[in-house]
Protein backbone atom coordinates (compact mmCIF):
# COMPACT_ATOMS: atom_id res chain seq x y z
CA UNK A 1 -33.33 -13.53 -28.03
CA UNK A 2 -29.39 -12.54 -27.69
CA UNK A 3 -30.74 -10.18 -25.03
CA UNK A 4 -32.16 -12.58 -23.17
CA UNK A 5 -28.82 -15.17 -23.16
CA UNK A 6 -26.49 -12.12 -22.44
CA UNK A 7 -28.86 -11.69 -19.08
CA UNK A 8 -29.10 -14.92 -18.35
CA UNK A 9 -25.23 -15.60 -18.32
CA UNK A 10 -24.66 -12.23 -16.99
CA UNK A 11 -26.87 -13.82 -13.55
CA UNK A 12 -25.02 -16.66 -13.87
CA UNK A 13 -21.47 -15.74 -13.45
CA UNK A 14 -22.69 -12.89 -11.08
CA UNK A 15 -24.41 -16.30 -8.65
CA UNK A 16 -21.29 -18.29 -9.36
CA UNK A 17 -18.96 -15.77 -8.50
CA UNK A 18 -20.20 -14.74 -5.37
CA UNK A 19 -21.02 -18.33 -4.30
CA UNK A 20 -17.51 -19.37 -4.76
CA UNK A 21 -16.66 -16.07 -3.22
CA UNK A 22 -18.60 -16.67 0.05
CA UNK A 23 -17.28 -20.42 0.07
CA UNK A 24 -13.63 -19.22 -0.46
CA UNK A 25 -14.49 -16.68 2.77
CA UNK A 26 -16.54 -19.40 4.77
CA UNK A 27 -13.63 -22.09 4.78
CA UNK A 28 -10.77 -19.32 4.98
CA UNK A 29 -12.34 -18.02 7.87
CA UNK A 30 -12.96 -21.74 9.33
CA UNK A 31 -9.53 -22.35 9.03
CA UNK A 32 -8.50 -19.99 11.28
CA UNK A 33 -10.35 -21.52 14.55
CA UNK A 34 -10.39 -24.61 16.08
CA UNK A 35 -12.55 -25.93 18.93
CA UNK A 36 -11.53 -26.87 22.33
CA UNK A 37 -12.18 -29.68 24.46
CA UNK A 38 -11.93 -27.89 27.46
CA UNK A 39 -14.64 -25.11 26.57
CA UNK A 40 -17.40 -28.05 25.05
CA UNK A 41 -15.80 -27.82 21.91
CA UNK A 42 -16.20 -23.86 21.71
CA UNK A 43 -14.03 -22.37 18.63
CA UNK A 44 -10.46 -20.51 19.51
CA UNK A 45 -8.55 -18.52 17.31
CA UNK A 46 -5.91 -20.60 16.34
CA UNK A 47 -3.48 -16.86 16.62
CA UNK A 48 -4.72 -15.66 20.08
CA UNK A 49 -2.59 -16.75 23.37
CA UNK A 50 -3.19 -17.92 25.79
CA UNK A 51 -2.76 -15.85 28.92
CA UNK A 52 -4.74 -17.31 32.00
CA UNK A 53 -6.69 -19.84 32.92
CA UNK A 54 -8.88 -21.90 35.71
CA UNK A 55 -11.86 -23.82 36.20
CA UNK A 56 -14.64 -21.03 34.79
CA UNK A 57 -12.85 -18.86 32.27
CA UNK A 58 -9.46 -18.95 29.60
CA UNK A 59 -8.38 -15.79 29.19
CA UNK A 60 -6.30 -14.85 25.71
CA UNK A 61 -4.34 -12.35 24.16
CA UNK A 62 -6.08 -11.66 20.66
CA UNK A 63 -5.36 -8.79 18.23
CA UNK A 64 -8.63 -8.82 16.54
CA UNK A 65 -10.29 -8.46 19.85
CA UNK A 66 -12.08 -5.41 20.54
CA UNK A 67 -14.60 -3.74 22.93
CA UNK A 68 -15.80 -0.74 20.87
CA UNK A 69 -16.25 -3.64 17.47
CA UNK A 70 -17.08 -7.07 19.44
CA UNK A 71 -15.90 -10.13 18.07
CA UNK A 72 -15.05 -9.97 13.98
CA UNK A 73 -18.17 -11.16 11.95
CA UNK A 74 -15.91 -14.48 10.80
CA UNK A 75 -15.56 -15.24 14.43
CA UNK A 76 -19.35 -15.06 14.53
CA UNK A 77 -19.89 -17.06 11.84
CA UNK A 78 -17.98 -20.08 12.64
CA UNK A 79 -19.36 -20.36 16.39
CA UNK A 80 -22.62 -20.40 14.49
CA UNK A 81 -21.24 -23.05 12.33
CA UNK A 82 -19.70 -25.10 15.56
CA UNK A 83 -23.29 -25.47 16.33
CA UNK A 84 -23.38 -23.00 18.92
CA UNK A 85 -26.59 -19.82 19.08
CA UNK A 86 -26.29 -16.33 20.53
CA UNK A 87 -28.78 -16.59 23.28
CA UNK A 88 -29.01 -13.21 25.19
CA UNK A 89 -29.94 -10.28 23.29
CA UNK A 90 -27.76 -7.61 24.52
CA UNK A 91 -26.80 -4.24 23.49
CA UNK A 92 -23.23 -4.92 24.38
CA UNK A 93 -22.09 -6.86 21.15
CA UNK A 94 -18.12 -6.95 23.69
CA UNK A 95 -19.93 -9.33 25.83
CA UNK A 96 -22.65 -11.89 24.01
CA UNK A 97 -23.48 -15.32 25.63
CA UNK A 98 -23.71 -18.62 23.34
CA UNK A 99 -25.09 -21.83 24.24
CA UNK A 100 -24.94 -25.61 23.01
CA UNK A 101 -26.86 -28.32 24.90
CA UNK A 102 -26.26 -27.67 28.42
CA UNK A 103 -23.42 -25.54 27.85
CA UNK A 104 -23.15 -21.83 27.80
CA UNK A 105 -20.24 -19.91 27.18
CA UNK A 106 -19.76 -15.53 27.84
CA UNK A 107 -17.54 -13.94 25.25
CA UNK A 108 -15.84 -11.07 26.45
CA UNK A 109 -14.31 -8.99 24.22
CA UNK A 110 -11.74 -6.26 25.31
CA UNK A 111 -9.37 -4.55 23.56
CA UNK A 112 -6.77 -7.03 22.40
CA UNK A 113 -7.89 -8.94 24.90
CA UNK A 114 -10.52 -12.44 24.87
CA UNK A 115 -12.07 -14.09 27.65
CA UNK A 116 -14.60 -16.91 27.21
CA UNK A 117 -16.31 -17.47 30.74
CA UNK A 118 -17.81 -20.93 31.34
CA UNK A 119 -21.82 -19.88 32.42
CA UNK A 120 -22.97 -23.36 32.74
């Protein structure tokens, strides 16, 4: 009977730990973007700079940017929670396309470097 309550509050603080875990990760990481109006709404790192822009991409200067790694996994995760879906497959992870409604954005990831090309 002990046995059984030591297991069952073992599970539990393992669950509760790594739900708060993931929630403290989720809203850290959600922190760090914000969308813009001028790309539908489409999140921006709130640290990357802006270097160029016109009326099809915004180009920005982004430490965490990379070609060989694509865009960090929190990046990913909070276009996903903007509402936005990966919609090419591609073997290039520098370079996916997302889309929302009509909209469809190209992120190109280069070394230090973003661009986020307006497709539609």
């Amino acid at each position: 009977m002990v046995s059984n309550l030591k297991k069952t509050i073992g599970w539990t603080l393992a669950l509760t730990t790594l739900l708060i875990g993931g929630a403290i990760y989720y809203f850290i990481t959600v922190s760090l973007y914000e969308p813009s109006e001028d790309l539908f709404d489409f999140p921006i790192p709130k640290k990357a700079e802006l270097v160029k822009e016109n009326e099809h991409a915004v180009i920005y200067d982004w430490s965490s940017a990379s070609e060989e790694n694509g865009i960090p996994f929190g990046y990913k995760l909070v276009i996903k929670a903007n509402g936005w879906e990966r919609v090419e497959s591609s073997d290039i992870d520098a370079s996916p396309h997302y889309s929302k409604g009509n909209h469809q954005i190209n992120v190109l990831s280069l070394r230090k470097q973003l661009t986020l090309i307006i497709e539609k």
